[in-house]
C-alpha atoms as a PDB file:
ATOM      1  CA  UNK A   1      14.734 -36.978-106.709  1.00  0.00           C
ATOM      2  CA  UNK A   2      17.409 -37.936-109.287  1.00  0.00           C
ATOM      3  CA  UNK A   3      19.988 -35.097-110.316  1.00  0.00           C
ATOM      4  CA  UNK A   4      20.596 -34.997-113.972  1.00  0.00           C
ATOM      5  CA  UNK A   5      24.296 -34.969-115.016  1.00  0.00           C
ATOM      6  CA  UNK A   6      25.060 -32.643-117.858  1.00  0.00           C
ATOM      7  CA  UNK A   7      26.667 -34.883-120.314  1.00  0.00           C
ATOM      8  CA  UNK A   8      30.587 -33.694-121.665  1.00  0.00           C
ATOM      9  CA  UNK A   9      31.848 -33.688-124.674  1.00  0.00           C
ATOM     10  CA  UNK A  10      32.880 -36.677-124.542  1.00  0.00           C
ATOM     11  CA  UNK A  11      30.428 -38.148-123.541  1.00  0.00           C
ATOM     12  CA  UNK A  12      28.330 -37.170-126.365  1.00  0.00           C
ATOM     13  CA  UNK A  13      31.066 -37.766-128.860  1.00  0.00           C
ATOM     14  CA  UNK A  14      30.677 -41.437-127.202  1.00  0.00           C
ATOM     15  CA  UNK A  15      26.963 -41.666-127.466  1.00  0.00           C
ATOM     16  CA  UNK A  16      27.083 -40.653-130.959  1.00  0.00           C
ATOM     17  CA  UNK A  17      30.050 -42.684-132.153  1.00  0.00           C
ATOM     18  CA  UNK A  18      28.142 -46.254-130.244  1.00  0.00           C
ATOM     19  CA  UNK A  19      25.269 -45.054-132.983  1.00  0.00           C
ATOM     20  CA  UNK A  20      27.146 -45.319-135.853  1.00  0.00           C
ATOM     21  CA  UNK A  21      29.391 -48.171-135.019  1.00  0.00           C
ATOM     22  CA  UNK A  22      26.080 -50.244-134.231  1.00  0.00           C
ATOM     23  CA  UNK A  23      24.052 -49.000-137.371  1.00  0.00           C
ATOM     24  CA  UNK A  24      27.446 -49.896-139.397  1.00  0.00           C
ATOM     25  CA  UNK A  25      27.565 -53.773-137.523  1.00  0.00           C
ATOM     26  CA  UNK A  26      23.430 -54.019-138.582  1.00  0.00           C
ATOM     27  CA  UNK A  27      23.956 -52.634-142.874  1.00  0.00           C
ATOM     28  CA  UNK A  28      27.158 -54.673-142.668  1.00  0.00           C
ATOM     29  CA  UNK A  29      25.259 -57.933-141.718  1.00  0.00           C
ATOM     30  CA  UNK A  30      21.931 -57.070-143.481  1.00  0.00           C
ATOM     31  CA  UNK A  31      23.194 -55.508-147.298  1.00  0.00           C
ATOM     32  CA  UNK A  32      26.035 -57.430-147.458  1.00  0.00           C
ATOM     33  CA  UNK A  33      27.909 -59.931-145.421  1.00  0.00           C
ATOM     34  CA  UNK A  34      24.561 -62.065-145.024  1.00  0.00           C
ATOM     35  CA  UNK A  35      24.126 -61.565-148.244  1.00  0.00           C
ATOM     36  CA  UNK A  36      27.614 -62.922-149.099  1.00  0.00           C
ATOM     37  CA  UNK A  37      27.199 -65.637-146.772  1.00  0.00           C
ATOM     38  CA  UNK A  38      23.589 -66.709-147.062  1.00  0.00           C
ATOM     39  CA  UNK A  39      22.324 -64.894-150.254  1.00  0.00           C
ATOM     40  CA  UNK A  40      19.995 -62.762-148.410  1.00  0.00           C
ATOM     41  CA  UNK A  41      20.031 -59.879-145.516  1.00  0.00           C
ATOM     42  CA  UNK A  42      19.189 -61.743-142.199  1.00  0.00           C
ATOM     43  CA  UNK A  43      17.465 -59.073-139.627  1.00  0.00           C
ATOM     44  CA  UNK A  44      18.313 -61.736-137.137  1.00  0.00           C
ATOM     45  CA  UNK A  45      22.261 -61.517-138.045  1.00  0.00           C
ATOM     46  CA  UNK A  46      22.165 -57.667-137.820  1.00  0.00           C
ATOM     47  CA  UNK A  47      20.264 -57.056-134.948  1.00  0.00           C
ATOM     48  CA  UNK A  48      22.699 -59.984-133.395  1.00  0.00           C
ATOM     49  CA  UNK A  49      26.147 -57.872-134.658  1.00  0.00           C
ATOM     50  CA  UNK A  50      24.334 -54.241-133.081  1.00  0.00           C
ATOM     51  CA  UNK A  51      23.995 -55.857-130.120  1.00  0.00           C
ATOM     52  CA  UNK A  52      27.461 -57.104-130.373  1.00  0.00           C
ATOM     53  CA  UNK A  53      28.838 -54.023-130.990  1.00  0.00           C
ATOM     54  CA  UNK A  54      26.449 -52.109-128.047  1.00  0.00           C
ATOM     55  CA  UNK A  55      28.044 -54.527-126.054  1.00  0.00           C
ATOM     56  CA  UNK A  56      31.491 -54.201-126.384  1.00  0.00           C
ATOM     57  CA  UNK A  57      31.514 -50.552-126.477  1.00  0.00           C
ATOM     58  CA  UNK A  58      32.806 -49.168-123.211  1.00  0.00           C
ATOM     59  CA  UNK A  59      33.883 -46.345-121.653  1.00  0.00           C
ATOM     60  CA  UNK A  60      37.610 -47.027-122.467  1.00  0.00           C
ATOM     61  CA  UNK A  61      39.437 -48.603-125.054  1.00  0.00           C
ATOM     62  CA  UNK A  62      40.343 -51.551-122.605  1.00  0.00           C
ATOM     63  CA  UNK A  63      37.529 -52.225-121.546  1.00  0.00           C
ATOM     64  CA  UNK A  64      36.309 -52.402-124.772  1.00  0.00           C
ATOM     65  CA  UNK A  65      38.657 -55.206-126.169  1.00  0.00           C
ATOM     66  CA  UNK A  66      38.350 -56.848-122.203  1.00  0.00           C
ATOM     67  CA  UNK A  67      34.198 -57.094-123.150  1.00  0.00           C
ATOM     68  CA  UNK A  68      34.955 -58.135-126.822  1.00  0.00           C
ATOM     69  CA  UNK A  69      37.068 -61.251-125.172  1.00  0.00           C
ATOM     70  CA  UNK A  70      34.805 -61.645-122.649  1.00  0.00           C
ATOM     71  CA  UNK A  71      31.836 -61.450-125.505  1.00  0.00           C
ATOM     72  CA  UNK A  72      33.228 -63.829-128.169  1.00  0.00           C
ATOM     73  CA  UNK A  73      34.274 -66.823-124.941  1.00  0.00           C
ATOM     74  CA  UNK A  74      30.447 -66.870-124.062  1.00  0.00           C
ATOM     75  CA  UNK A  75      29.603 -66.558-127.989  1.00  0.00           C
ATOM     76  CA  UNK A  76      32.072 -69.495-128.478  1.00  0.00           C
ATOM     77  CA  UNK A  77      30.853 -71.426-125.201  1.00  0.00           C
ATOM     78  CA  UNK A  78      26.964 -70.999-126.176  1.00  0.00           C
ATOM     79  CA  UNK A  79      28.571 -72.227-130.034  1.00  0.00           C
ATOM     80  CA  UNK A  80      29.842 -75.367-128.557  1.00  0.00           C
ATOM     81  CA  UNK A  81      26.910 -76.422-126.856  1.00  0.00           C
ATOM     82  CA  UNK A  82      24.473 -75.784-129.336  1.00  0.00           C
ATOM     83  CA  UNK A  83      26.047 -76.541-132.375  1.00  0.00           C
ATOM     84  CA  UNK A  84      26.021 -80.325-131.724  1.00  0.00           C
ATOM     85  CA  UNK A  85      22.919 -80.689-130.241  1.00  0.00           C
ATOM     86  CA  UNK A  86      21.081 -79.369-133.196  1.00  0.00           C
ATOM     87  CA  UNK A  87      22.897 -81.664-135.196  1.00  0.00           C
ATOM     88  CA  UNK A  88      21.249 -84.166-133.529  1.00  0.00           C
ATOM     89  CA  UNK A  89      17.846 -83.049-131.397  1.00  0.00           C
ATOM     90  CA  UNK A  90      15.462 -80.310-132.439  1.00  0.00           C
ATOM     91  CA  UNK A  91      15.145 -77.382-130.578  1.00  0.00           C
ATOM     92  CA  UNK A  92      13.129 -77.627-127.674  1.00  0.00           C
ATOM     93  CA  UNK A  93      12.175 -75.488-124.638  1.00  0.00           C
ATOM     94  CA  UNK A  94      13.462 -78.497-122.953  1.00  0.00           C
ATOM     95  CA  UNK A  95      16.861 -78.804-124.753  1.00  0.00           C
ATOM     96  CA  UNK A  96      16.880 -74.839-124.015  1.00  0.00           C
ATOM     97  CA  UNK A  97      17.013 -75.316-120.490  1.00  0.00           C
ATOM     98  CA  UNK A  98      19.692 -78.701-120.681  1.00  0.00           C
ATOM     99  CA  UNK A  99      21.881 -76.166-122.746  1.00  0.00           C
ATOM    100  CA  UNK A 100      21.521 -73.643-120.243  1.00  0.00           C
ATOM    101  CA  UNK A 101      22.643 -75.195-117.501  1.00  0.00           C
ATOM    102  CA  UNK A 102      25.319 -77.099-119.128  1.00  0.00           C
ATOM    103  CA  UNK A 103      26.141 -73.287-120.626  1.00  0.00           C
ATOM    104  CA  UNK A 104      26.222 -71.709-116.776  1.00  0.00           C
ATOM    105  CA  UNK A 105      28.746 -74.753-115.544  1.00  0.00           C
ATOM    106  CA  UNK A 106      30.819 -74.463-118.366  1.00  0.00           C
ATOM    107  CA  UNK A 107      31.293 -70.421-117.313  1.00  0.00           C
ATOM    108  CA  UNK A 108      31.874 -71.421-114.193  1.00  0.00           C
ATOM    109  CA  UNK A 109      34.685 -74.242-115.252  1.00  0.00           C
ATOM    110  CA  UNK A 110      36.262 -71.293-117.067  1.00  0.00           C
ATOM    111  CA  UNK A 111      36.252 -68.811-114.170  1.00  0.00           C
ATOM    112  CA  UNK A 112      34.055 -66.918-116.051  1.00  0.00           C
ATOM    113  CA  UNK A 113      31.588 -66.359-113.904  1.00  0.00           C
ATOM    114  CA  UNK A 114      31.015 -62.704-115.384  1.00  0.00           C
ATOM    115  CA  UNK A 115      30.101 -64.345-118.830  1.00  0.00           C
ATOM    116  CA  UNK A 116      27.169 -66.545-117.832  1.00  0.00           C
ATOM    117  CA  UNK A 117      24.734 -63.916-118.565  1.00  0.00           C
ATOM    118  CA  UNK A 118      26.354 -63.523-122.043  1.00  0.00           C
ATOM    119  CA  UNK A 119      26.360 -67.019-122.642  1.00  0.00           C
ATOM    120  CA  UNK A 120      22.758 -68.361-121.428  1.00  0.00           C
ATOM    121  CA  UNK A 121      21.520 -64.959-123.534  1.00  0.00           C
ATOM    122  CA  UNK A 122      23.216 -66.172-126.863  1.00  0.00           C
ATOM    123  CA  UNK A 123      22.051 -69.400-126.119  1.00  0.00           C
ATOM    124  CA  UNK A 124      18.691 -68.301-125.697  1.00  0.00           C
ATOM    125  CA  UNK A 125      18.663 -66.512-128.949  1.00  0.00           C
ATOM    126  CA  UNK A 126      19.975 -69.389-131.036  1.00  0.00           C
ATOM    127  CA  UNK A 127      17.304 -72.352-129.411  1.00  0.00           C
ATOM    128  CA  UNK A 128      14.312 -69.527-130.006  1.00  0.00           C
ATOM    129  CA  UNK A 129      15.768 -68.579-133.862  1.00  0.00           C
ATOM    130  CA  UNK A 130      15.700 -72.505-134.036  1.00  0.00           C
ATOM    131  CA  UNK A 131      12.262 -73.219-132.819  1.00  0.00           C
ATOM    132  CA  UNK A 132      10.802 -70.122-135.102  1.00  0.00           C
ATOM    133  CA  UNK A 133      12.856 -71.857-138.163  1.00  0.00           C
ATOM    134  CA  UNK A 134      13.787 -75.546-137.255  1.00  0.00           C
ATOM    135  CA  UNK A 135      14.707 -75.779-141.119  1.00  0.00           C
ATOM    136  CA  UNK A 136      18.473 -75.869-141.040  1.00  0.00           C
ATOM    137  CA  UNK A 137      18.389 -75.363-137.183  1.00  0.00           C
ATOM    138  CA  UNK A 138      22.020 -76.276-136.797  1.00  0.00           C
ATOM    139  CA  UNK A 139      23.065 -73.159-138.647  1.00  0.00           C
ATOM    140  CA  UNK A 140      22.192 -71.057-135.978  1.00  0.00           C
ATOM    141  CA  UNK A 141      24.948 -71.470-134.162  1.00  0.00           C
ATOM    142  CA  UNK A 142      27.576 -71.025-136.890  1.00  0.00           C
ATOM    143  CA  UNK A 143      25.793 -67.418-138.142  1.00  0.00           C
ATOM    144  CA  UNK A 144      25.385 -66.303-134.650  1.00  0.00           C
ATOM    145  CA  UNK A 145      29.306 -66.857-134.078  1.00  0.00           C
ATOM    146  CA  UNK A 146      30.266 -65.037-137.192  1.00  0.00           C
ATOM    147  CA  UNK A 147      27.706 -62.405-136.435  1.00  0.00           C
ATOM    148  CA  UNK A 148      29.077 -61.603-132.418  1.00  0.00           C
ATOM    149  CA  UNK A 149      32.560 -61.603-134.735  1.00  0.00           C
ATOM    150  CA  UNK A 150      31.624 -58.692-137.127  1.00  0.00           C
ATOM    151  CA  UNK A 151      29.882 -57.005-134.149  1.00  0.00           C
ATOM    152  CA  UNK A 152      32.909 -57.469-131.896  1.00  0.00           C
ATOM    153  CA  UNK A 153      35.228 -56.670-134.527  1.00  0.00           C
ATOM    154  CA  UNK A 154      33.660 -53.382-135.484  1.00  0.00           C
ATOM    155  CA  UNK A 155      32.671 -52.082-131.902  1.00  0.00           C
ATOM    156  CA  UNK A 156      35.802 -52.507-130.629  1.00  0.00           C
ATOM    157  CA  UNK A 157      37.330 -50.798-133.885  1.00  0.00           C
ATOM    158  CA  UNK A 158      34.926 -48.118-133.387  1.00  0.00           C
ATOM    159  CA  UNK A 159      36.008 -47.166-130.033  1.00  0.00           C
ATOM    160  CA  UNK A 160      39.691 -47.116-130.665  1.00  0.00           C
ATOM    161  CA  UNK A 161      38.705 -44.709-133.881  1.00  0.00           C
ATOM    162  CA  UNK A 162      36.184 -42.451-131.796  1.00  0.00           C
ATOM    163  CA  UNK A 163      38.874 -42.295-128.867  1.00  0.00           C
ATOM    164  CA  UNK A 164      41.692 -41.476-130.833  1.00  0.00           C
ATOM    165  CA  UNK A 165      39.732 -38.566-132.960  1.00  0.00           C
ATOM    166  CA  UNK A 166      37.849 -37.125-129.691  1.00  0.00           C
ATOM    167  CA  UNK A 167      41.670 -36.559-128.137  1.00  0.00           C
ATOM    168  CA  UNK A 168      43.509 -36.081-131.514  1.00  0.00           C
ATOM    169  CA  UNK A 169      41.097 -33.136-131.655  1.00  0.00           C
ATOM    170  CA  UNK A 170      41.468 -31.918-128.873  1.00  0.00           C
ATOM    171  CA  UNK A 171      45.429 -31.859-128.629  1.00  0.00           C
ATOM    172  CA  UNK A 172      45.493 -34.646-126.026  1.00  0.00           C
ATOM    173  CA  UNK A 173      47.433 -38.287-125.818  1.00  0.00           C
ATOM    174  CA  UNK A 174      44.669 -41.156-126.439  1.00  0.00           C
ATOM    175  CA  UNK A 175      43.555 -42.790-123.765  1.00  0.00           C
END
């Protein structure tokens, strides 16, 4: 059997403050930056800033910027790949798996080894958005980028906020 850990105060001060830093990323993208950029909210570009922001939301403030780097390489890797191949080729299940691959080596070149994951899921999302609207395909790329960039942006600012409050409260250095 599994022993539960009570959870500190910290802990829940964390759990809360990942909440609101992702519901900020998703209103951001959906009421108004989308909006800005595209003239409508895109669910799509929120849910792809939460995410984002879940991500890059760690259990220190290092860590934190360490997964936004690590977050907007892949982002910019998958960018790369796809950008110019929807230029030219329509998304494909096919052309999916090319970009994959050519997505996992490209990691690897980097020493990034860590980021394939990241990068063969952001790829993923962009080819799929693509098929589902092959209508300005080759835009997928570009929102997805500045989404992971509000995302990153804001979970990363969140966690340097919700550290330095939790210990500023509490009479203690930040971490």
């Amino acid at each position: 059997m599994i022993g539960l850990e009570k959870p500190s105060r910290w802990d829940i001060a964390h759990s809360v403050a990942m909440a609101i830093a992702c519901l900020v990323s998703y209103t951001a993208m959906t009421k108004l930056l989308n909006v800005a950029v595209e003239g409508h909210g895109d669910l799509v570009g929120g849910m792809w800033a939460a995410v984002a922001t879940a991500f890059v939301f760690r259990d220190s403030r290092q860590h934190s910027l360490s997964a936004g780097v690590g977050r907007l390489i892949a982002t910019c890797v998958s960018f790369v790949l796809c950008l110019p191949y929807l230029w030219f080729f329509r998304a494909n299940i096919a052309g999916m798996g090319m970009l994959l691959a050519a997505g996992t080596l490209g990691m690897v070149l980097l020493g990034r080894r860590e980021d394939i994951i990241t990068t063969a899921v952001t790829t993923i999302v962009v080819m799929v958005v693509a098929l589902v609207s092959p209508e300005d395909a080759w835009r997928q790329p570009l929102l997805r980028l500045f989404d992971t960039a509000v995302g990153i942006v804001i979970g990363v600012a969140g966690k340097w906020i919700a550290s330095f409050a939790f210990y500023k409260a509490r009479g203690e250095s930040v971490r």
